[in-house]
N, C-alpha and C. Protein backbone atom coordinates (compact mmCIF):
# COMPACT_ATOMS: atom_id res chain seq x y z
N UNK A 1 113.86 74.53 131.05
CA UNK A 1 114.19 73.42 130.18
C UNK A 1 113.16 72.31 130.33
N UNK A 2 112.65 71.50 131.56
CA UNK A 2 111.60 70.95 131.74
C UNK A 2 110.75 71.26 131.35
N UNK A 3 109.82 72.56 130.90
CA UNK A 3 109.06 73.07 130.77
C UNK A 3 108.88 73.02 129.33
N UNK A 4 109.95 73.23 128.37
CA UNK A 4 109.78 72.94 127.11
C UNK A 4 110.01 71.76 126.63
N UNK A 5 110.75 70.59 127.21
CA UNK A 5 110.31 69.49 127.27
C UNK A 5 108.94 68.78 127.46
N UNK A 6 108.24 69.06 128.31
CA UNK A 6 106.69 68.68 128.61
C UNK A 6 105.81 69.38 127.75
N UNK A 7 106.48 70.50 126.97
CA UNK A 7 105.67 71.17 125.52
C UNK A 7 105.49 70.00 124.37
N UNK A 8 106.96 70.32 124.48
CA UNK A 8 107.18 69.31 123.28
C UNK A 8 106.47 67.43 123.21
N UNK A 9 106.56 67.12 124.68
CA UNK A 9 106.13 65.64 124.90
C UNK A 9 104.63 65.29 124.34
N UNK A 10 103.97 67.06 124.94
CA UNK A 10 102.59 66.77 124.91
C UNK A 10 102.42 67.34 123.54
N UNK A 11 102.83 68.07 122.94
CA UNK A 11 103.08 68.29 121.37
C UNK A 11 102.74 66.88 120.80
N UNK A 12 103.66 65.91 120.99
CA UNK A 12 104.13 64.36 120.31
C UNK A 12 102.90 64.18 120.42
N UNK A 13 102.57 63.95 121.58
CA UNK A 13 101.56 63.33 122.30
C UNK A 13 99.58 63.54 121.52
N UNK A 14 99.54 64.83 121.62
CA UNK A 14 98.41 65.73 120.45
C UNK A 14 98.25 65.16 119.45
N UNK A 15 99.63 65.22 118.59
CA UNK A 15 99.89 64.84 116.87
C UNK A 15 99.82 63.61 116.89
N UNK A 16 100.20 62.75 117.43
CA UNK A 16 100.29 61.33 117.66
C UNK A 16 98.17 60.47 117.61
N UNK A 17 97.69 61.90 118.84
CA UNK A 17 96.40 61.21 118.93
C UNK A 17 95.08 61.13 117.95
N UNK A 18 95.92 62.02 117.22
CA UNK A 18 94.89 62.40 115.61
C UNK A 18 95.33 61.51 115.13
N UNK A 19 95.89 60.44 115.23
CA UNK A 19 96.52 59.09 114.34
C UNK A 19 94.81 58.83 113.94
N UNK A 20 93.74 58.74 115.18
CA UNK A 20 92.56 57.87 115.36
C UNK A 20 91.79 58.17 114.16
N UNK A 21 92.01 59.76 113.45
CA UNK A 21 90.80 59.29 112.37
C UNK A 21 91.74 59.31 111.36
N UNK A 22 90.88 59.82 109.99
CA UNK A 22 91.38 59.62 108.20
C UNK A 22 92.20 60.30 107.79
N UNK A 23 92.43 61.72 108.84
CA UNK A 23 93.07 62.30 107.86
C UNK A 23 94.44 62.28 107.85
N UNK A 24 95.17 62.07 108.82
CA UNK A 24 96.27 61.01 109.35
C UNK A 24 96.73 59.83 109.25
N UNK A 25 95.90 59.19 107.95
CA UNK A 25 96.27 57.42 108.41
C UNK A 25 97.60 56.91 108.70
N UNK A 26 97.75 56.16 109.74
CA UNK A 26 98.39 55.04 109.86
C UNK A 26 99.44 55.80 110.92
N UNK A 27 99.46 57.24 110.87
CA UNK A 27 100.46 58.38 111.63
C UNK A 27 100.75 57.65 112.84
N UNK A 28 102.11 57.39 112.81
CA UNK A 28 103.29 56.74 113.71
C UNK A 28 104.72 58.23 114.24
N UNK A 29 105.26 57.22 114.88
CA UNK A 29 106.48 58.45 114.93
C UNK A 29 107.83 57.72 115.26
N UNK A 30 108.36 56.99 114.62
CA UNK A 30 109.82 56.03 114.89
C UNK A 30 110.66 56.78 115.56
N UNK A 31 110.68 58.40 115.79
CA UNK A 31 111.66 58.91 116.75
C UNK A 31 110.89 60.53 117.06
N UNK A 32 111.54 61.32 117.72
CA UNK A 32 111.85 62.34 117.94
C UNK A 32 111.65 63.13 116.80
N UNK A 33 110.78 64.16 116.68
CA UNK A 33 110.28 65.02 115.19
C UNK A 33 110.47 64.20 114.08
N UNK A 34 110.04 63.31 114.39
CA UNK A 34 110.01 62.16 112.31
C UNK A 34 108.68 61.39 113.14
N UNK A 35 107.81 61.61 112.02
CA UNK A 35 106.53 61.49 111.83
C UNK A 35 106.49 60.47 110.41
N UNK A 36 105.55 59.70 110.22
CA UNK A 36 105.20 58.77 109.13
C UNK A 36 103.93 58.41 108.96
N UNK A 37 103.26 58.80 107.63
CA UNK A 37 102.40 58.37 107.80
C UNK A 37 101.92 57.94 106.28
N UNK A 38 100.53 57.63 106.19
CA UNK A 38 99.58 57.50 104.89
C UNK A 38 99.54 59.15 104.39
N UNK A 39 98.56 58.63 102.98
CA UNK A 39 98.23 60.19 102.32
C UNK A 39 97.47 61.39 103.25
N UNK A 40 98.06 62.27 104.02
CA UNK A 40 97.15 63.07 104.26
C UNK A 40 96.11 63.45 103.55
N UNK A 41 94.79 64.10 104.52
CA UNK A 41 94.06 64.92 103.82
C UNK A 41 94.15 66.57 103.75
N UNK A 42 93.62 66.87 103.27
CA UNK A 42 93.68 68.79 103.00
C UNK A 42 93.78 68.77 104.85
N UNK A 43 92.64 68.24 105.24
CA UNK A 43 92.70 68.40 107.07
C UNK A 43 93.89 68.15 107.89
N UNK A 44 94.52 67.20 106.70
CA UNK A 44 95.29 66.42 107.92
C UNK A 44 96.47 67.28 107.79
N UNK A 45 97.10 67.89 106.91
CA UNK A 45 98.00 68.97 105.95
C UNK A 45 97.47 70.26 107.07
N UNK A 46 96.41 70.26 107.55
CA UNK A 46 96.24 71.64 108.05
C UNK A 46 96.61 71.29 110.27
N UNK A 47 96.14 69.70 110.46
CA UNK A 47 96.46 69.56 111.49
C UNK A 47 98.08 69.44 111.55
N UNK A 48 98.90 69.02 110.96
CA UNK A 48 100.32 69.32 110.90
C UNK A 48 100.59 70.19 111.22
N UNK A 49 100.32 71.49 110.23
CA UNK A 49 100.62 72.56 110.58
C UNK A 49 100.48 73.06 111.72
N UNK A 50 99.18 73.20 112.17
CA UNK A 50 98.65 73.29 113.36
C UNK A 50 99.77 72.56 114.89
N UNK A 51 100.48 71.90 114.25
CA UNK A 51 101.25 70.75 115.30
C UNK A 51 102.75 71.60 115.64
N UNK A 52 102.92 72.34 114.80
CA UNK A 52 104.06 72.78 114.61
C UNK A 52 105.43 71.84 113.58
N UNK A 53 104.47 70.82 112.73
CA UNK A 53 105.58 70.24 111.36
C UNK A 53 105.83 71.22 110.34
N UNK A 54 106.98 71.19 110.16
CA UNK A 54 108.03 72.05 109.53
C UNK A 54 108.25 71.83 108.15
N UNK A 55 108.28 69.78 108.13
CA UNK A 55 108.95 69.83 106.65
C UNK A 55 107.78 68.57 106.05
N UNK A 56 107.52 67.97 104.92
CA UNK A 56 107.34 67.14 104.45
C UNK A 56 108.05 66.70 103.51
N UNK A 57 107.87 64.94 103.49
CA UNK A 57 108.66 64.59 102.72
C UNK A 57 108.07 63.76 101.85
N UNK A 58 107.38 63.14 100.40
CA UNK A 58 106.43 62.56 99.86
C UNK A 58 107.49 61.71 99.40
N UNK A 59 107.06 59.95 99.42
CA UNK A 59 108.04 59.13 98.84
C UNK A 59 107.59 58.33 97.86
N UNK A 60 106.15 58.45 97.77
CA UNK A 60 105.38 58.09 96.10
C UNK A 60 106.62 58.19 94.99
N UNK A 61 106.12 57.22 93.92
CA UNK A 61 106.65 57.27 93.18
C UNK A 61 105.96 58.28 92.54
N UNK A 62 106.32 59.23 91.29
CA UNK A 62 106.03 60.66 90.79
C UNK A 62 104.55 60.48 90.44
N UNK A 63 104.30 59.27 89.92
CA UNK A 63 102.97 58.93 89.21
C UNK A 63 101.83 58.47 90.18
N UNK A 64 102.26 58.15 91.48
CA UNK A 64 101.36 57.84 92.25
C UNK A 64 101.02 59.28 93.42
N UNK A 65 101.50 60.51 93.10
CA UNK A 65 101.85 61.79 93.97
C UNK A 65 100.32 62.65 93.29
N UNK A 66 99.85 63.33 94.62
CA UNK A 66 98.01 63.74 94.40
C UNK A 66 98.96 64.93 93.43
N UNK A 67 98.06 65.62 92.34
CA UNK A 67 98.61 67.01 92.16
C UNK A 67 98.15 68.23 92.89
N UNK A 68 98.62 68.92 93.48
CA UNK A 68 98.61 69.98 93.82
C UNK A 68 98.91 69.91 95.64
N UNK A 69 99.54 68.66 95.72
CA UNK A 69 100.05 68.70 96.83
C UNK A 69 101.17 69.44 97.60
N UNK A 70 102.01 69.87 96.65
CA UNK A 70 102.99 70.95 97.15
C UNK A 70 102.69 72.32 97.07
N UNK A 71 101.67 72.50 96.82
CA UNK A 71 100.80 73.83 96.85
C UNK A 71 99.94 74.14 98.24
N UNK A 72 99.45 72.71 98.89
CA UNK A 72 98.66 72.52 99.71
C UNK A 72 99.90 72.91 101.06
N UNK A 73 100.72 72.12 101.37
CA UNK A 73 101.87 71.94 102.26
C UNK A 73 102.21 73.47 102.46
N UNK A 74 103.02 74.01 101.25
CA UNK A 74 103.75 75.44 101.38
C UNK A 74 102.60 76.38 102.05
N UNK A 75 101.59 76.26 101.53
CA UNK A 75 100.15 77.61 101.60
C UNK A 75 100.53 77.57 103.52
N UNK A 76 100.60 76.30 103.89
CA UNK A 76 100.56 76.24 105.60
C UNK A 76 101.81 76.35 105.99
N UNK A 77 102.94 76.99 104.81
CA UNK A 77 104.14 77.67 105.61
C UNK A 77 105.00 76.14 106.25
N UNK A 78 104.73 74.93 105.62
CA UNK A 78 105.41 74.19 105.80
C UNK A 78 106.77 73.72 104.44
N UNK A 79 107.63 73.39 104.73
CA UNK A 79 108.58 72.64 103.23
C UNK A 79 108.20 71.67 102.80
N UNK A 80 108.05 71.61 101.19
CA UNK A 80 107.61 70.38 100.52
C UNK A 80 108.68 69.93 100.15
N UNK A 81 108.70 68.18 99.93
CA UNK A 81 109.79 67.69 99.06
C UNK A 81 109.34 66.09 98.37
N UNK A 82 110.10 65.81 97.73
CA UNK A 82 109.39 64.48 96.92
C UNK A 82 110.31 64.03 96.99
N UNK A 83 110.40 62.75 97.17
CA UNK A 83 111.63 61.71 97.09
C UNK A 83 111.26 60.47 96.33
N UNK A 84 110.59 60.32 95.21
CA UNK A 84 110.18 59.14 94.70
C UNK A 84 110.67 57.62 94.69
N UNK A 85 110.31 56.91 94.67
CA UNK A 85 110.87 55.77 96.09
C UNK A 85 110.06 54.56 95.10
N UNK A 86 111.07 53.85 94.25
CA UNK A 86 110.50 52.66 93.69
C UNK A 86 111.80 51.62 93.93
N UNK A 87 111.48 50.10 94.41
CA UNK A 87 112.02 49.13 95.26
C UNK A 87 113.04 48.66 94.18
N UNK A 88 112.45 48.60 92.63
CA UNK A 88 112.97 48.21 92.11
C UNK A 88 114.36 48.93 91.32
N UNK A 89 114.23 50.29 91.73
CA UNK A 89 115.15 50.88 91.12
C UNK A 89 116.04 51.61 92.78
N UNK A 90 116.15 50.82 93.31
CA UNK A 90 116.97 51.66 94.84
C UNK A 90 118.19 50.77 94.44
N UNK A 91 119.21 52.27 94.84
CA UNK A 91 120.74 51.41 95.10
C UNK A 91 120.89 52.53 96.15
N UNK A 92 122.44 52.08 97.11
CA UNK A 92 122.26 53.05 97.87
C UNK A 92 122.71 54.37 98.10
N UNK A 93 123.33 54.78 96.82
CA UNK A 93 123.16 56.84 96.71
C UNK A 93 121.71 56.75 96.91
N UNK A 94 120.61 56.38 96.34
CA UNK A 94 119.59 56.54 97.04
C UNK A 94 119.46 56.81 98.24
N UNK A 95 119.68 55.49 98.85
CA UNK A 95 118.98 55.64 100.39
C UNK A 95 120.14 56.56 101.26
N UNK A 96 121.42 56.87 100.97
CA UNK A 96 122.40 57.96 101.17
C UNK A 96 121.24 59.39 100.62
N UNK A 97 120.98 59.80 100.28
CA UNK A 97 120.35 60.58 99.85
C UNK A 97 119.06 60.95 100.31
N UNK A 98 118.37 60.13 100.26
CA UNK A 98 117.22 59.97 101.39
C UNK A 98 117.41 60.97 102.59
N UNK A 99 119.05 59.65 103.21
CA UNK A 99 119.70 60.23 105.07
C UNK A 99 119.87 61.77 104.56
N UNK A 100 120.57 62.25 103.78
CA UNK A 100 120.89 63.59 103.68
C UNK A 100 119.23 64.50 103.71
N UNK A 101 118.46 64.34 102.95
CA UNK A 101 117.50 65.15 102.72
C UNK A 101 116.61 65.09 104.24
N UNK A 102 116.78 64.20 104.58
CA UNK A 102 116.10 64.12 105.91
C UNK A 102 116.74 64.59 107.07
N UNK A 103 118.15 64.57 106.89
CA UNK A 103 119.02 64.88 108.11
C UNK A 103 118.87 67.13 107.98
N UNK A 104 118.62 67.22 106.62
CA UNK A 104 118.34 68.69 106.34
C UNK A 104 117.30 69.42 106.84
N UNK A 105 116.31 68.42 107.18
CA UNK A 105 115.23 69.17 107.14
C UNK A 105 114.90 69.71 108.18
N UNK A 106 114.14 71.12 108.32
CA UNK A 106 113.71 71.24 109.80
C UNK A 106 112.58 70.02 110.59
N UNK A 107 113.01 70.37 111.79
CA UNK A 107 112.00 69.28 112.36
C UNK A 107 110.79 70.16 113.01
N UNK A 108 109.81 69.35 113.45
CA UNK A 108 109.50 68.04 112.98
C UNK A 108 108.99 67.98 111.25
N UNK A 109 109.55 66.38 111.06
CA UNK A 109 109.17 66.54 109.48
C UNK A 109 108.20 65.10 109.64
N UNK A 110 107.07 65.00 108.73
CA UNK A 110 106.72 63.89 108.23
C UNK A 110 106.95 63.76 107.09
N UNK A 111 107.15 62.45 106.75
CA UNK A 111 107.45 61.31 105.81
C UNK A 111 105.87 60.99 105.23
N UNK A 112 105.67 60.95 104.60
CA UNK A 112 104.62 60.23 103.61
C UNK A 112 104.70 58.92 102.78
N UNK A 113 103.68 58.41 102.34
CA UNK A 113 103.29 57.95 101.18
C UNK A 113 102.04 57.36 101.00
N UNK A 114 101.12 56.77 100.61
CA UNK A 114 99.77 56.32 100.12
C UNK A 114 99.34 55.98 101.33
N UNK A 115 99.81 54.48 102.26
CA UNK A 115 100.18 54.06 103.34
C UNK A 115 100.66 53.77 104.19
N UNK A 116 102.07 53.98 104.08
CA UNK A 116 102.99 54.38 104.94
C UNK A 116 104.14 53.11 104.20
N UNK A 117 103.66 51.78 103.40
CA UNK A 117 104.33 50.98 102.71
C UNK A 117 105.80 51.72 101.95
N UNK A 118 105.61 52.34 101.37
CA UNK A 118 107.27 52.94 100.59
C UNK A 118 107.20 53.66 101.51
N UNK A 119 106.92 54.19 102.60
CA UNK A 119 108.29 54.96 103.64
C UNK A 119 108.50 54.05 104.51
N UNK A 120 107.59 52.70 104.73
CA UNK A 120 108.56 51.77 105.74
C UNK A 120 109.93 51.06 105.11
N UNK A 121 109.52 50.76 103.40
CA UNK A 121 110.72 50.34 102.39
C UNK A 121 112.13 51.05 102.79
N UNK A 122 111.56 52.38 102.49
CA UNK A 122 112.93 53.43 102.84
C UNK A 122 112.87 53.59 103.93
N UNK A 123 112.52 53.11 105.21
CA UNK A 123 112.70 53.79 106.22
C UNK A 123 114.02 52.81 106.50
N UNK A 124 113.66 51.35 106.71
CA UNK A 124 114.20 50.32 106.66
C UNK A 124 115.38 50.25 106.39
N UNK A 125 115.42 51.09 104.66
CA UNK A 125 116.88 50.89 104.28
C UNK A 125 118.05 51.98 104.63
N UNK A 126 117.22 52.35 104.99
CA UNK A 126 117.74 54.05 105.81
C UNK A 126 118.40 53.34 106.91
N UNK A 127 117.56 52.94 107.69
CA UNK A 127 117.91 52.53 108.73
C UNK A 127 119.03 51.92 109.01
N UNK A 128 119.18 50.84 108.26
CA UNK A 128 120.24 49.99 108.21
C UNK A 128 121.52 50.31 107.25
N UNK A 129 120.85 50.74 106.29
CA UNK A 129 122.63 51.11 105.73
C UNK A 129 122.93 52.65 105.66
N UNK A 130 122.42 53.45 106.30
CA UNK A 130 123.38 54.56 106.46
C UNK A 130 123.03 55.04 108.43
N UNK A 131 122.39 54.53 108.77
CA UNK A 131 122.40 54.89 110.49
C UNK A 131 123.03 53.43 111.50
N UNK A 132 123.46 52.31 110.21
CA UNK A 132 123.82 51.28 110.85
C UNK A 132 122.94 50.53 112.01
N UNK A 133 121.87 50.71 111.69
CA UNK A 133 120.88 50.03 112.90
C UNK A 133 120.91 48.06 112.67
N UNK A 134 120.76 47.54 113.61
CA UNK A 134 120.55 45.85 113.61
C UNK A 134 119.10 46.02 112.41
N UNK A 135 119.44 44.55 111.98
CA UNK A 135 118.20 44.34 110.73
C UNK A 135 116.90 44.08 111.54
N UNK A 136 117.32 43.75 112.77
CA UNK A 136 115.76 43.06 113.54
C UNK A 136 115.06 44.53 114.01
N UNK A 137 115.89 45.27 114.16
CA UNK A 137 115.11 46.90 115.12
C UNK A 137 114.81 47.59 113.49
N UNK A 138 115.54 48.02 112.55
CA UNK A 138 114.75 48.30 111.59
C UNK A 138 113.78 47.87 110.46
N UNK A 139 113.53 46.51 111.07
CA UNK A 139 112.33 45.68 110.56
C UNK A 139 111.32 45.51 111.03
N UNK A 140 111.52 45.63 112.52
CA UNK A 140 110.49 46.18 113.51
C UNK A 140 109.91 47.76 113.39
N UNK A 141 110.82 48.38 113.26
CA UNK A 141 110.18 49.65 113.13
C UNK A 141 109.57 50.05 111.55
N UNK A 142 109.89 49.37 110.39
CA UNK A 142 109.28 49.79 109.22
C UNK A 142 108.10 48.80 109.11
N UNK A 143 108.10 48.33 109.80
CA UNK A 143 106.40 47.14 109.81
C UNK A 143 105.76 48.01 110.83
N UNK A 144 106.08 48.65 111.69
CA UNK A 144 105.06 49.40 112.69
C UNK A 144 104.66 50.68 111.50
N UNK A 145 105.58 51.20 110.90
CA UNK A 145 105.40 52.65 110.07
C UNK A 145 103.92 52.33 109.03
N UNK A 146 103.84 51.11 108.17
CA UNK A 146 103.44 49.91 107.44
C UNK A 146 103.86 49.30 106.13
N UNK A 147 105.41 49.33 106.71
CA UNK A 147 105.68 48.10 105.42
C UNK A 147 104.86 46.91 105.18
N UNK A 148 104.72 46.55 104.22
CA UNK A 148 103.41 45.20 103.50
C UNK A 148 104.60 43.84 103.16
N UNK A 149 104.26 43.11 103.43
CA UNK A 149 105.13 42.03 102.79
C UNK A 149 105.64 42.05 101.43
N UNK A 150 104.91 42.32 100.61
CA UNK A 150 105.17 42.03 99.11
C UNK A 150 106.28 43.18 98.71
N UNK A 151 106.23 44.65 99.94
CA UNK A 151 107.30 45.48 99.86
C UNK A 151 108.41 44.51 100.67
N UNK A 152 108.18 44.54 101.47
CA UNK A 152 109.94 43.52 102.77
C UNK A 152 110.11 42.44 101.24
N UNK A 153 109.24 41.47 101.07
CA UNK A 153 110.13 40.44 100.12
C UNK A 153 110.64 41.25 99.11
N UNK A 154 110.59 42.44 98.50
CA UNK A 154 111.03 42.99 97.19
C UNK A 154 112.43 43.79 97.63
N UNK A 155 112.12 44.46 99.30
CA UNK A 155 113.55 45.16 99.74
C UNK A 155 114.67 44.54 100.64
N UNK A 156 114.29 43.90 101.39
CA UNK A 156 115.07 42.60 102.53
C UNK A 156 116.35 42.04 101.76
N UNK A 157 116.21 41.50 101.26
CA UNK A 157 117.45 40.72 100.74
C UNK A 157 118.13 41.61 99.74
N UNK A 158 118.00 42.66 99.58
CA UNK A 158 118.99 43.71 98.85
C UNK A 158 119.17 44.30 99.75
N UNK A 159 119.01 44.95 100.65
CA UNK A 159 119.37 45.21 102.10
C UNK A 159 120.43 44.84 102.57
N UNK A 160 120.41 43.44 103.00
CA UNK A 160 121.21 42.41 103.65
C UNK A 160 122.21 42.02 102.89
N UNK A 161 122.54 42.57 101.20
CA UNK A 161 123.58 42.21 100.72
C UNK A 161 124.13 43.49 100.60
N UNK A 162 123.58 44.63 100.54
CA UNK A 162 124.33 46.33 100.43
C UNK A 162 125.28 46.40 102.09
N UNK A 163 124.46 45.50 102.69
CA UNK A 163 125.10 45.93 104.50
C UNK A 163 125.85 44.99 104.58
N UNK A 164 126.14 44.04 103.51
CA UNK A 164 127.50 42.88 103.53
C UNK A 164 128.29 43.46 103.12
N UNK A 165 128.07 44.33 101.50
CA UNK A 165 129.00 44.90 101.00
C UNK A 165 129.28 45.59 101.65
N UNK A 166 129.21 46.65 102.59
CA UNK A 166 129.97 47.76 103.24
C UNK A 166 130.46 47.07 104.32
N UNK A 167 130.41 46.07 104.38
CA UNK A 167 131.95 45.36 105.26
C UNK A 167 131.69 44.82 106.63
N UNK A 168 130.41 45.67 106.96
CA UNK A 168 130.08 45.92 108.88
C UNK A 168 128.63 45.32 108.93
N UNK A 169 128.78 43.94 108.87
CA UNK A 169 127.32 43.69 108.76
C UNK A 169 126.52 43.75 110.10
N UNK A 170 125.09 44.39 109.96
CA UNK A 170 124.65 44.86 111.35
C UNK A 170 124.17 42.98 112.06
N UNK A 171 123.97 43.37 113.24
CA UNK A 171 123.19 41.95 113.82
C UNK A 171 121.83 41.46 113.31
N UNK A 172 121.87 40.68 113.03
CA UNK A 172 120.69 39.53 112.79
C UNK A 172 120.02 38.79 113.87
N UNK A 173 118.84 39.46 114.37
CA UNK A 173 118.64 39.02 115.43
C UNK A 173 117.02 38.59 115.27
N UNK A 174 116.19 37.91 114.97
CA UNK A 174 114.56 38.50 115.11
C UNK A 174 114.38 37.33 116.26
């Protein structure tokens, strides 16, 4: 059991250190097999694989998605999926939906998008209204992924009123 633990650590550990060049940008890991990052490259699609990632998840909106990217993913025997992810049109069957598709997937999965900006959006709202996390720990963690300001001012305060409406508002702490 130790033994595949210290696989797995130094696994993290490998995938994690290819963050340093392009073809990985911005590649973070907010937990345990969930990976986040910028647009891979063809390389970076092949170092995944290479890592032992299982699933992808693209959160571009449809029009901002490379073509022939789910061609690229599957060829390396990994799962493709698209979750198109615009701020202005999220309610939360969305981000319920999101938790489901992600809670499905084999691990490890990365998360995508251009820069990691719309998966810190959704990571955020993930975070907080369907895993119930405090607003200060999943604001911290979708600014490390790279939420941009102009995304937090467009998702934050719809956030903070979806997690009023469901009755249990998390802590407010920064």
């Amino acid at each position: 059991m130790k033994s595949a633990l210290a696989i797995l650590t130094f696994s993290a550990v490998a995938l994690l250190a290819t963050a340093m060049d392009d073809d990985l940008p911005n590649l973070q890991s907010p937990r345990f097999e969930v990976y986040t990052s910028g647009q891979p490259t063809e390389e970076g699609f092949q170092k995944l694989a290479a890592m032992g990632v299982k699933s992808v998840i693209n959160v571009l909106p449809e029009k901002e998605c490379l073509s022939g990217e789910d061609k690229r993913v599957r060829n390396r025997k990994m799962a493709y999926h698209t979750f198109p992810f615009e701020p202005i049109m999220i309610n939360l069957k969305t981000v319920q939906k999101f938790g489901e598709l992600l809670q499905n997937q084999k691990k490890p999965v990365l998360i995508h998008c251009s820069t990691g900006n719309h998966v810190g959006g959704m990571w955020f709202a993930y975070r907080v209204l369907v895993e119930r996390a405090p607003l200060a720990v999943a604001l911290k963690e979708a600014r490390a992924i790279g939420l941009k300001p102009q995304m937090e001012d467009a998702i934050f305060n719809w956030v903070v009123n979806e997690d009023e409406n469901l009755g249990v508002t998390t802590i407010i702490s920064f």
